[in-house]
Protein backbone atom coordinates (compact mmCIF):
# COMPACT_ATOMS: atom_id res chain seq x y z
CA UNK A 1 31.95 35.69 1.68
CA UNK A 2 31.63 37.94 4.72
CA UNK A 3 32.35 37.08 8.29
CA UNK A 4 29.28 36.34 10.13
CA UNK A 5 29.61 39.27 12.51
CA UNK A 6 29.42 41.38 9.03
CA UNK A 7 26.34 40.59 7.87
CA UNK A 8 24.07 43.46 7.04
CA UNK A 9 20.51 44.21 8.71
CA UNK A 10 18.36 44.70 6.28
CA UNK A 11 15.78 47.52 5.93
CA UNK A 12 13.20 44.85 6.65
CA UNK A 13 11.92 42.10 8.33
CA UNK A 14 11.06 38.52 7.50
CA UNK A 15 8.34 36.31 8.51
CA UNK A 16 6.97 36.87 12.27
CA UNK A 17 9.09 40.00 12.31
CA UNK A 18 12.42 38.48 12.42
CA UNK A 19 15.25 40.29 11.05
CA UNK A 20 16.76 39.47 7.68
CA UNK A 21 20.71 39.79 6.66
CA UNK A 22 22.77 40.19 3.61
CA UNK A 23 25.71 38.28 3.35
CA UNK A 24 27.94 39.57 0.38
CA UNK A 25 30.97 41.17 -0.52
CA UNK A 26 29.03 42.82 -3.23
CA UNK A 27 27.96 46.63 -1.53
CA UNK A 28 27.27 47.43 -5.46
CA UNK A 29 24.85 44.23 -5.88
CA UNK A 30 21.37 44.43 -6.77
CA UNK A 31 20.65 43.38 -2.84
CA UNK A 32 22.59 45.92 -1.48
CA UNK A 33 21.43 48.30 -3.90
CA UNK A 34 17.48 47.66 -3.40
CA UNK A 35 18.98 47.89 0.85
CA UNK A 36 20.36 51.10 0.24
CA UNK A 37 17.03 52.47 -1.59
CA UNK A 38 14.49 51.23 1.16
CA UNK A 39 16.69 52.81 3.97
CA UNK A 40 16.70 56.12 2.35
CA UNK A 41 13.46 55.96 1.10
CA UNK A 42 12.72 55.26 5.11
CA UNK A 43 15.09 58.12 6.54
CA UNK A 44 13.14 60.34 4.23
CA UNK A 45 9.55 59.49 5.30
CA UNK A 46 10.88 59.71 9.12
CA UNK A 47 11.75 63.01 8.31
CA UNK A 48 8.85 64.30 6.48
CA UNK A 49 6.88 62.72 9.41
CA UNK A 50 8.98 64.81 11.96
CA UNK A 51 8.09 68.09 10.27
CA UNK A 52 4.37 67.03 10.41
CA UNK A 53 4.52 66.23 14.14
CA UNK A 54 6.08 69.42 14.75
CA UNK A 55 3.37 71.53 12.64
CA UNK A 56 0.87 69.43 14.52
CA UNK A 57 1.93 69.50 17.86
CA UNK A 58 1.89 73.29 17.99
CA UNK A 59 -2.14 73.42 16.52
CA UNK A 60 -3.72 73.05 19.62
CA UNK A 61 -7.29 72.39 18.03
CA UNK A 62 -5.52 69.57 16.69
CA UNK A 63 -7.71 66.74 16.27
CA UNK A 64 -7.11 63.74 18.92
CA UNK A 65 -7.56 60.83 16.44
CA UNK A 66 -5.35 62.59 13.64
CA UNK A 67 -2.58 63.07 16.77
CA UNK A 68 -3.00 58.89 17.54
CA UNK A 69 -2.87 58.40 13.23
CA UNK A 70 0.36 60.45 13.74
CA UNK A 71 1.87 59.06 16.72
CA UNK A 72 1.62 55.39 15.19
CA UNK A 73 2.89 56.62 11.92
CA UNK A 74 6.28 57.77 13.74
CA UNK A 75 6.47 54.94 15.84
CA UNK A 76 6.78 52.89 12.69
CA UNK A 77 9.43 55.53 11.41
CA UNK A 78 11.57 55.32 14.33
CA UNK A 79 11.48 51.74 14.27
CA UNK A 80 12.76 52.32 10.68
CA UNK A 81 15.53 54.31 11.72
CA UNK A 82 16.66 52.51 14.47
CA UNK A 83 16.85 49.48 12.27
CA UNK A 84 18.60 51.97 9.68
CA UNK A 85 21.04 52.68 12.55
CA UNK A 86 22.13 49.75 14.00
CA UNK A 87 22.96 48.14 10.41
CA UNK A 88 24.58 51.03 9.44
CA UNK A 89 26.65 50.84 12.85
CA UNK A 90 27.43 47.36 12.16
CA UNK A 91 29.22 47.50 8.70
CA UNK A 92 30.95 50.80 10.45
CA UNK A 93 32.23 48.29 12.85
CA UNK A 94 32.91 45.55 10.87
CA UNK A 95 34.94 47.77 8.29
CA UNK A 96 36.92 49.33 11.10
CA UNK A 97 40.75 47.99 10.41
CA UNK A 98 41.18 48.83 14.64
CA UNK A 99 38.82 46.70 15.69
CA UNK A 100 39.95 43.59 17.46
């Protein structure tokens, strides 16, 4: 089993927003498979997102309510991504062999 500074962050959250981990040594497993699909599936709608902002943010008859929807919808993306960084950061520091 892995080390328990090598658990994986999961692409989501549990109950009252608390973060859920992975502990295998399985990165092919159905878990770290379905992890794997989320977070890409994630990184993609960030970035689709991003490309709407920036179409939207240079309309300036833009509509103020549509520009809230929008801001909300990318705070929930970055949140995404963040959460897609950090666990990605992790297993890149807990498969360094240099790492003390």
């Amino acid at each position: 089993m892995t080390a328990p500074n090598e658990l994986r962050l999961l692409p989501w959250s549990g109950p009252e927003g608390k973060p859920c981990y992975l502990n295998t040594d399985d990165t092919g497993g159905y878990m770290s498979r379905l992890a794997d699909n989320i977070e890409a599936v994630q990184l993609g709608t960030a970035a689709d997102l991003l490309e709407h902002a920036s179409d939207n943010l240079d309309d300036q008859d833009a509509d103020p309510e549509d520009l809230r929807r929008l801001a909300k919808e990318l705070t929930g993306a970055l949140r995404d991504v963040l959460r897609v960084a950090i666990s990605r950061g992790h297993l890149l520091g807990a498969s360094d062999p240099h790492r003390s």
